[in-house]
Protein backbone atom coordinates (compact mmCIF):
# COMPACT_ATOMS: atom_id res chain seq x y z
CA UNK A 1 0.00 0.00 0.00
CA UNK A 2 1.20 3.35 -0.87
CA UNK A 3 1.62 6.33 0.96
CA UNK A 4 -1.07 8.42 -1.03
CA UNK A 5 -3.49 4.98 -0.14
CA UNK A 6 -2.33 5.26 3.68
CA UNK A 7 -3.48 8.23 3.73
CA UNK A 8 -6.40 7.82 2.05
CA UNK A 9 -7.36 4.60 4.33
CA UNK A 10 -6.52 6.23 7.86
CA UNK A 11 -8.64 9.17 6.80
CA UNK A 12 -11.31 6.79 6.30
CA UNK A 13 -11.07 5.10 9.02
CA UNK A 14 -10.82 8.43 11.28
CA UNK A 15 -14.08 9.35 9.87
CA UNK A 16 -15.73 6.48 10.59
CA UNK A 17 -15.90 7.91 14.63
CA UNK A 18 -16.62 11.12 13.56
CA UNK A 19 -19.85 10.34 11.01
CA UNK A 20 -23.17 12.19 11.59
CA UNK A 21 -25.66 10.85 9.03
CA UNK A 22 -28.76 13.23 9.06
CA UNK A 23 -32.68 12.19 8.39
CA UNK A 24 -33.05 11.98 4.90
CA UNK A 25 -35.17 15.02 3.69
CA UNK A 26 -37.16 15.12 0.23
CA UNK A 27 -35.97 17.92 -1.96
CA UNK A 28 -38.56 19.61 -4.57
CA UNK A 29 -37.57 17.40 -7.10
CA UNK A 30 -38.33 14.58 -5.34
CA UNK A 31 -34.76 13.52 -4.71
CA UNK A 32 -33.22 12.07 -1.38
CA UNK A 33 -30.76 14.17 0.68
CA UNK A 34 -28.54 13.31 2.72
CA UNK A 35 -26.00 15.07 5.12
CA UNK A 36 -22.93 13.64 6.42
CA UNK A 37 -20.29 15.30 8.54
CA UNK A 38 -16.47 14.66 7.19
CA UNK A 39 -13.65 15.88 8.37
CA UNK A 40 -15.41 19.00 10.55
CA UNK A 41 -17.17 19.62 6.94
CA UNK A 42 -21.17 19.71 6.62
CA UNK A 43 -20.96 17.53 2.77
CA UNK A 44 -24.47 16.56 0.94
CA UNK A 45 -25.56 14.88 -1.44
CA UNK A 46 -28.60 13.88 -3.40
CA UNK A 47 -29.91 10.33 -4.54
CA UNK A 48 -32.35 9.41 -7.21
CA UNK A 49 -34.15 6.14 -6.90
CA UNK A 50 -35.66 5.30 -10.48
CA UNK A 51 -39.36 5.43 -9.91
CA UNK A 52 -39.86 1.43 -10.20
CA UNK A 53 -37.00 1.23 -7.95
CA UNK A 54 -37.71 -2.50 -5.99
CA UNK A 55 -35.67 -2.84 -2.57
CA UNK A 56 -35.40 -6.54 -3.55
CA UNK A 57 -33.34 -5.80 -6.71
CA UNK A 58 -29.94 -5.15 -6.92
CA UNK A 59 -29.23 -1.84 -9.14
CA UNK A 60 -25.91 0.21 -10.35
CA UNK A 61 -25.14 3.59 -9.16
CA UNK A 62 -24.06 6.28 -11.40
CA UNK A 63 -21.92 9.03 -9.53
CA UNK A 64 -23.04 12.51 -11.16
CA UNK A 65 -20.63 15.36 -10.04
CA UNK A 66 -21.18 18.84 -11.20
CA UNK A 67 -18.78 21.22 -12.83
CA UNK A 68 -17.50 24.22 -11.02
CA UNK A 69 -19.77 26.92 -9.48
CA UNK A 70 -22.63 24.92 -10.11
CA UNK A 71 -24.02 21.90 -7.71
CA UNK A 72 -26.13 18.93 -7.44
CA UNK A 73 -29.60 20.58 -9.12
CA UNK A 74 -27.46 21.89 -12.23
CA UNK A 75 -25.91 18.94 -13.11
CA UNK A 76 -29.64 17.06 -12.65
CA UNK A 77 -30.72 19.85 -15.29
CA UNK A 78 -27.84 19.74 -17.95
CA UNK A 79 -27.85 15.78 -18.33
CA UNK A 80 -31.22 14.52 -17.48
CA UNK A 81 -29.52 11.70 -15.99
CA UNK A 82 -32.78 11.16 -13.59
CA UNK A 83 -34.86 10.80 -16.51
CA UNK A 84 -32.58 7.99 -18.06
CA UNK A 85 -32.55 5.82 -14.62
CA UNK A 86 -35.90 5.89 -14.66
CA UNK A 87 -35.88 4.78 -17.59
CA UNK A 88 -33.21 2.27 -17.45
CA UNK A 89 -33.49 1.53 -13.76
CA UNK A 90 -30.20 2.33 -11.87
CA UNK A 91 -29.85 4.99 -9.07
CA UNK A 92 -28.03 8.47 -9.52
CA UNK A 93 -26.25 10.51 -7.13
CA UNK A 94 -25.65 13.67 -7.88
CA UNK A 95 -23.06 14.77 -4.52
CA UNK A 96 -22.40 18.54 -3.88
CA UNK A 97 -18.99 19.94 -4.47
CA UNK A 98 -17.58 22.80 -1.94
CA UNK A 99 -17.52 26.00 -1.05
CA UNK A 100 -18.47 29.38 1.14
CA UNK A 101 -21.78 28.70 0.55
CA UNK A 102 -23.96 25.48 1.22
CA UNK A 103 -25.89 24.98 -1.76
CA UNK A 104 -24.25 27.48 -4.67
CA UNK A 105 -20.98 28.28 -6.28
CA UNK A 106 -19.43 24.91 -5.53
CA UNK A 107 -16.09 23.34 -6.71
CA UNK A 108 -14.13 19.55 -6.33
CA UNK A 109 -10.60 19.38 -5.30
CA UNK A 110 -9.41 17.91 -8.80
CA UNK A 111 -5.67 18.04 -9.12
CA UNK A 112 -4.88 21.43 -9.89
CA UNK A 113 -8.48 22.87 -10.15
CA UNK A 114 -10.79 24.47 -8.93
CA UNK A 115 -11.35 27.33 -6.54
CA UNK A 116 -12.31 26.70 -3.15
CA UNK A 117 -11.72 22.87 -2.78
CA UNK A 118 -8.47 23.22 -4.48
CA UNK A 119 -7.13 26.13 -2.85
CA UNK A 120 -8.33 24.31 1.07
CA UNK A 121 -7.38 21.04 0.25
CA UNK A 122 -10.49 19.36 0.69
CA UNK A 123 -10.57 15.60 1.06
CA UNK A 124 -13.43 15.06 -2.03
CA UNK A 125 -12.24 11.89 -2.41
CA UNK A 126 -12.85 10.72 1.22
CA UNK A 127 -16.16 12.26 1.06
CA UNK A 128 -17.28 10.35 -2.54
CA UNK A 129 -15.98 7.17 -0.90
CA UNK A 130 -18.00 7.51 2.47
CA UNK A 131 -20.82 8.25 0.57
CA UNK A 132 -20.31 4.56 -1.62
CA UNK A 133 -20.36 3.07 1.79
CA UNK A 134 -23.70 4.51 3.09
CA UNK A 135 -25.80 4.28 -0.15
CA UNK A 136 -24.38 0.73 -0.01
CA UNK A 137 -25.36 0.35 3.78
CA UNK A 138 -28.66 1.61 2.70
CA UNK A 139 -29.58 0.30 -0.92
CA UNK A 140 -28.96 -2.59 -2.76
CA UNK A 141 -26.09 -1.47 -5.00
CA UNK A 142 -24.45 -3.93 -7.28
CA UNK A 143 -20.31 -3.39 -6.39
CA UNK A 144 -19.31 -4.38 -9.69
CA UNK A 145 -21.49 -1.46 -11.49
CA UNK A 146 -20.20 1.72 -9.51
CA UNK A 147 -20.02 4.51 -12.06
CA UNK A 148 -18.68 7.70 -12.11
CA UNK A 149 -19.66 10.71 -14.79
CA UNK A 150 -18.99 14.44 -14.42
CA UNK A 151 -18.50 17.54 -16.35
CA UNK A 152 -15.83 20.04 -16.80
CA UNK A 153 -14.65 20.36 -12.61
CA UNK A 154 -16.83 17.59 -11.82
CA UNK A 155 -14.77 15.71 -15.35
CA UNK A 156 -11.80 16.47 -13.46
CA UNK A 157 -13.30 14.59 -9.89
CA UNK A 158 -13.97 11.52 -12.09
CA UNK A 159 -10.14 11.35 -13.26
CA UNK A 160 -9.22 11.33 -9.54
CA UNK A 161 -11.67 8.80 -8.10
CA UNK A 162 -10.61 6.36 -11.09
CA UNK A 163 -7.19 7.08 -9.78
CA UNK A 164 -7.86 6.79 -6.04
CA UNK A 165 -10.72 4.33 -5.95
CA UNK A 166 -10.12 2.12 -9.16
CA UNK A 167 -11.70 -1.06 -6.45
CA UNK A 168 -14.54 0.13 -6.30
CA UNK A 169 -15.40 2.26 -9.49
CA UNK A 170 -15.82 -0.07 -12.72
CA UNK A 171 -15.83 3.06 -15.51
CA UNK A 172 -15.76 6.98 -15.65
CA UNK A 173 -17.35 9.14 -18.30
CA UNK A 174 -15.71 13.12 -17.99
CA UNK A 175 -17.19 15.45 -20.19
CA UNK A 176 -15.45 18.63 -21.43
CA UNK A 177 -12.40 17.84 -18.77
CA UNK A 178 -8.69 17.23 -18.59
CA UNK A 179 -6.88 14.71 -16.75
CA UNK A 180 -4.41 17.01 -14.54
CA UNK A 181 -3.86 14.06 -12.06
CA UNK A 182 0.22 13.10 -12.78
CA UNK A 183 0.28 10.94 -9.08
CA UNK A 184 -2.58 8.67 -10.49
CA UNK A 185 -1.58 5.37 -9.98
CA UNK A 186 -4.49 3.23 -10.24
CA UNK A 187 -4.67 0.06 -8.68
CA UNK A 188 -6.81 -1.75 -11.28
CA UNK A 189 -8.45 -1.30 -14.53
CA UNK A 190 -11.13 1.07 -15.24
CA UNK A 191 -13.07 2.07 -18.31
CA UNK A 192 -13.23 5.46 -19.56
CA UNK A 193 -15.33 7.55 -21.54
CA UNK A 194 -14.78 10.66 -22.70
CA UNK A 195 -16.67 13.22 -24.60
CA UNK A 196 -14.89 16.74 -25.77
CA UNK A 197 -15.52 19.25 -27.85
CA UNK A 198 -13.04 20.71 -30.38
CA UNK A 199 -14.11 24.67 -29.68
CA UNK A 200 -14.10 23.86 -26.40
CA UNK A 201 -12.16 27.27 -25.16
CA UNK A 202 -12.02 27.01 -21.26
CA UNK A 203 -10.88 23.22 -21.01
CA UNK A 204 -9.10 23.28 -24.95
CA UNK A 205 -8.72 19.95 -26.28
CA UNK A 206 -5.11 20.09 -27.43
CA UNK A 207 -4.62 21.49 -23.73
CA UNK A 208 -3.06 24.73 -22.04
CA UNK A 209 -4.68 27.78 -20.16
CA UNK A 210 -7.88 28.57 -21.09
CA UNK A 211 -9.65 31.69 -22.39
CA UNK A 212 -11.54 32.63 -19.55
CA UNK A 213 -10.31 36.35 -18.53
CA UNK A 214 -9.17 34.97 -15.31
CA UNK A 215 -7.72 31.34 -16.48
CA UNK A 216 -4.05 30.51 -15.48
CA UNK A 217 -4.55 26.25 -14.77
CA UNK A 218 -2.78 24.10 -17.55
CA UNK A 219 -4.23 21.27 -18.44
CA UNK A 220 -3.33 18.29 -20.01
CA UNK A 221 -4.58 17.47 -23.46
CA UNK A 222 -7.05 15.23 -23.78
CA UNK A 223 -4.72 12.74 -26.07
CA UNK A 224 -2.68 12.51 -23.05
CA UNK A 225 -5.47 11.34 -21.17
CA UNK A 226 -6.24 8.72 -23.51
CA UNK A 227 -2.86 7.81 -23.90
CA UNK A 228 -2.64 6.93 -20.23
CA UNK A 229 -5.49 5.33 -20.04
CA UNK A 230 -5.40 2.95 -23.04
CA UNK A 231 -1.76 1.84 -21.71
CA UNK A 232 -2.61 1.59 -18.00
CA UNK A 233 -5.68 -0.67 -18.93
CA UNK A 234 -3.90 -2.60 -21.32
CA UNK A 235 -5.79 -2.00 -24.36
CA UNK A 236 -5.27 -2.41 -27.94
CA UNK A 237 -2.71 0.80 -29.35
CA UNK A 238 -4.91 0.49 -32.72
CA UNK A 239 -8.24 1.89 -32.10
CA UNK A 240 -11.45 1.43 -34.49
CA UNK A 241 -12.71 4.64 -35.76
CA UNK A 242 -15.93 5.56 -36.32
CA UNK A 243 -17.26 9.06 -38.08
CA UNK A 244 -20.58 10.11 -37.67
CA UNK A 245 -21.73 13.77 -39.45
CA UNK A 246 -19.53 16.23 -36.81
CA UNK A 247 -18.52 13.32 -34.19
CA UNK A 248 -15.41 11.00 -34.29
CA UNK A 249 -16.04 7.86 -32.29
CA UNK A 250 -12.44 6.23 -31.54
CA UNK A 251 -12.58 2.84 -29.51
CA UNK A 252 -9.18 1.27 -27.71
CA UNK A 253 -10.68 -2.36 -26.95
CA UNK A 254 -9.78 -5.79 -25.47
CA UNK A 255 -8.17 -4.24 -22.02
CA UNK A 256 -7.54 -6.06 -18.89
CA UNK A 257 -10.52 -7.42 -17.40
CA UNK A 258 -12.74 -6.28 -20.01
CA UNK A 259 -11.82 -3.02 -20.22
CA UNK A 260 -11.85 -0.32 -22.81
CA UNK A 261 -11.74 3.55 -23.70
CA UNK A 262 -13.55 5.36 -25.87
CA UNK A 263 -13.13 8.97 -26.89
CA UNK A 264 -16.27 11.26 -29.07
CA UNK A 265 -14.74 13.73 -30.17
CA UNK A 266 -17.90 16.52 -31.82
CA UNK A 267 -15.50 18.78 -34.00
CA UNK A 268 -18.33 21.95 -33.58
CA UNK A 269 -18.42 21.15 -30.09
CA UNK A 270 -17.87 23.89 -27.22
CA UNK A 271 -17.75 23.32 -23.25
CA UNK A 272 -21.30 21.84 -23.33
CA UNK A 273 -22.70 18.51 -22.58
CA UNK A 274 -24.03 17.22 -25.73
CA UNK A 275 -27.48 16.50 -26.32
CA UNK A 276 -27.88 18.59 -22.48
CA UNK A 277 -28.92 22.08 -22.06
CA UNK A 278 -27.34 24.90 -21.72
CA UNK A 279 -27.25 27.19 -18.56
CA UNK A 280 -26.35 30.63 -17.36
CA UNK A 281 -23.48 29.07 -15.56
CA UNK A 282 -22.32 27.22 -19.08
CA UNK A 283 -23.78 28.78 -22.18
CA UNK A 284 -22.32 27.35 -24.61
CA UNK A 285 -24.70 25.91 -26.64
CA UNK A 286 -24.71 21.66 -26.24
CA UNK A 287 -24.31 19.71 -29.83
CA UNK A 288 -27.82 18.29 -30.50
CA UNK A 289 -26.94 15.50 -32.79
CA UNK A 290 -25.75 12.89 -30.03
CA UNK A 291 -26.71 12.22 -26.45
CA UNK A 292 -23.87 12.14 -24.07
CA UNK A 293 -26.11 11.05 -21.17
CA UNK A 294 -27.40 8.15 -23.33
CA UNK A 295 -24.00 7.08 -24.82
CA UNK A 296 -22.86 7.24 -21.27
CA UNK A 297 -25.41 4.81 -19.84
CA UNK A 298 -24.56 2.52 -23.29
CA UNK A 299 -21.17 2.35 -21.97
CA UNK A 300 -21.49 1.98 -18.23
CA UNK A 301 -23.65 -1.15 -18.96
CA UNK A 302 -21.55 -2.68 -20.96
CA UNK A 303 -18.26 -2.30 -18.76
CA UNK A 304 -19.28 -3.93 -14.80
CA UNK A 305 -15.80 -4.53 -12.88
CA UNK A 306 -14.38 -7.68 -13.39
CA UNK A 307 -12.35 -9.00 -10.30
């Protein structure tokens, strides 16, 4: 075990005594949330049972992380990931980043990015795996189907949980985000997704600082990313391409343990989530001609942890 996993695991376990787990209260839209106490931090989150949800069933969990200054009800609203489990019957969580406020303007400790959780350290990665281990204590979660998704910040989370918790989390879907992490040293294979856009201008695709007015993070590029993955899984160097009208498919297949990584790139694309909507917080407008959250789902399904 390494230091960084030491760490990690003697956080956990330190949290363990210090736990508050709060009543459950219903939010407006009719979502679950929950309030847990980690490391002398209030942290929430917010769980979506599909509406035929069965207690006697076993069902994945798709991890939904915002990007930054945004939180749990914008990410709901850009993806419409609620809508698919209900339709496809697995339970998403959509936890809240951090910040000065409790609800708005939120961030995840990502590498180098962004704002508040970066700049205090916050343990994000403690707090996503506490959270596995209470929705586990409390629903019937299948532990080969833990999924992780997130866009731009919330991107950048997924990179680091598939580095930090590559037990537990089968395959990661980052949308318009760059894989900053250079300590990542996963401890098992784990599928990867990854959906960019070639006008994306604050998270560019060939990488460097972005064009925000304020931007000074450099990020990687988002070969790099799939470079690392592809080799750290084991997959094949000579991918299968696939073009579709203003999206490049490219799939690196037959990985350890059934893994894989697959890259869309939409050459029109900007920092959107296609198919999604667009916001005040992010309005660029989303590529219509592919779904991201369904093409997600496609690939979760098809890529369980194999042990």
């Amino acid at each position: 075990m390494n230091g960084q996993k030491v760490k990690r695991f003697l956080l956990l376990l330190f949290s363990t005594f210090i736990l508050v787990e709060i009543c459950p209260a219903n939010t407006p839209n009719g979502n679950i949330e929950f309030e847990i106490l980690h490391n002398r931090k209030r942290r929430y989150y917010e769980v979506h049972l599909p509406n035929n949800y069965d207690s006697t069933l076993t069902y994945p969990l798709v991890i939904a992380l915002h990007g930054e200054r945004a939180n749990a009800k914008h990410m709901q609203k850009i993806t419409g990931l609620s809508d698919k489990a209900d339709e496809s019957g697995f339970i998403v969580v959509y936890p809240q980043g951090s910040g000065r406020f409790r609800k708005n303007v939120l961030t995840w400790n990502a590498a180098n990015c962004c704002g508040y959780a970066y700049d205090e350290d916050v343990d994000d990665v403690g707090f996503i795996e506490i959270m596995i281990s209470n929705l586990e204590a409390l629903y019937r979660i299948d532990p080969k189907r833990i999924f992780v998704t997130g866009f731009s910040n919330g991107g950048m989370m997924a990179f680091k949980l598939a580095c930090n918790l590559a037990d537990k989390i089968a395959a990661i879907a980052p949308v318009s985000a760059a894989f900053n992490d250079l300590s990542c040293e996963p401890d098992a294979p784990v599928s990867v997704v990854i959906f960019h856009g070639s006008r994306d201008r604050e998270v560019p695709i060939d990488g460097g600082i972005g064009k925000e007015p304020t931007a000074t993070r450099m990020d990687n590029s988002v070969a790099s990313a799939i470079t690392f993955w592809v080799q750290h899984n084991g997959c094949n160097i000579e991918s299968n391409i696939d073009v579709i009208d203003k999206v490049t498919r490219e799939d690196f297949i037959d990985g350890k343990k059934g893994s894989a990584v697959t890259l869309y790139l939409v050459r029109t694309g900007w920092h959107a989530w296609p198919g999604g909507k667009a916001t005040y917080l992010f309005p660029a407008p989303p590529y219509p001609g592919i779904s991201a959250t369904d093409l997600i789902w496609d690939f979760f399904s098809k890529h369980p942890k194999k042990h």
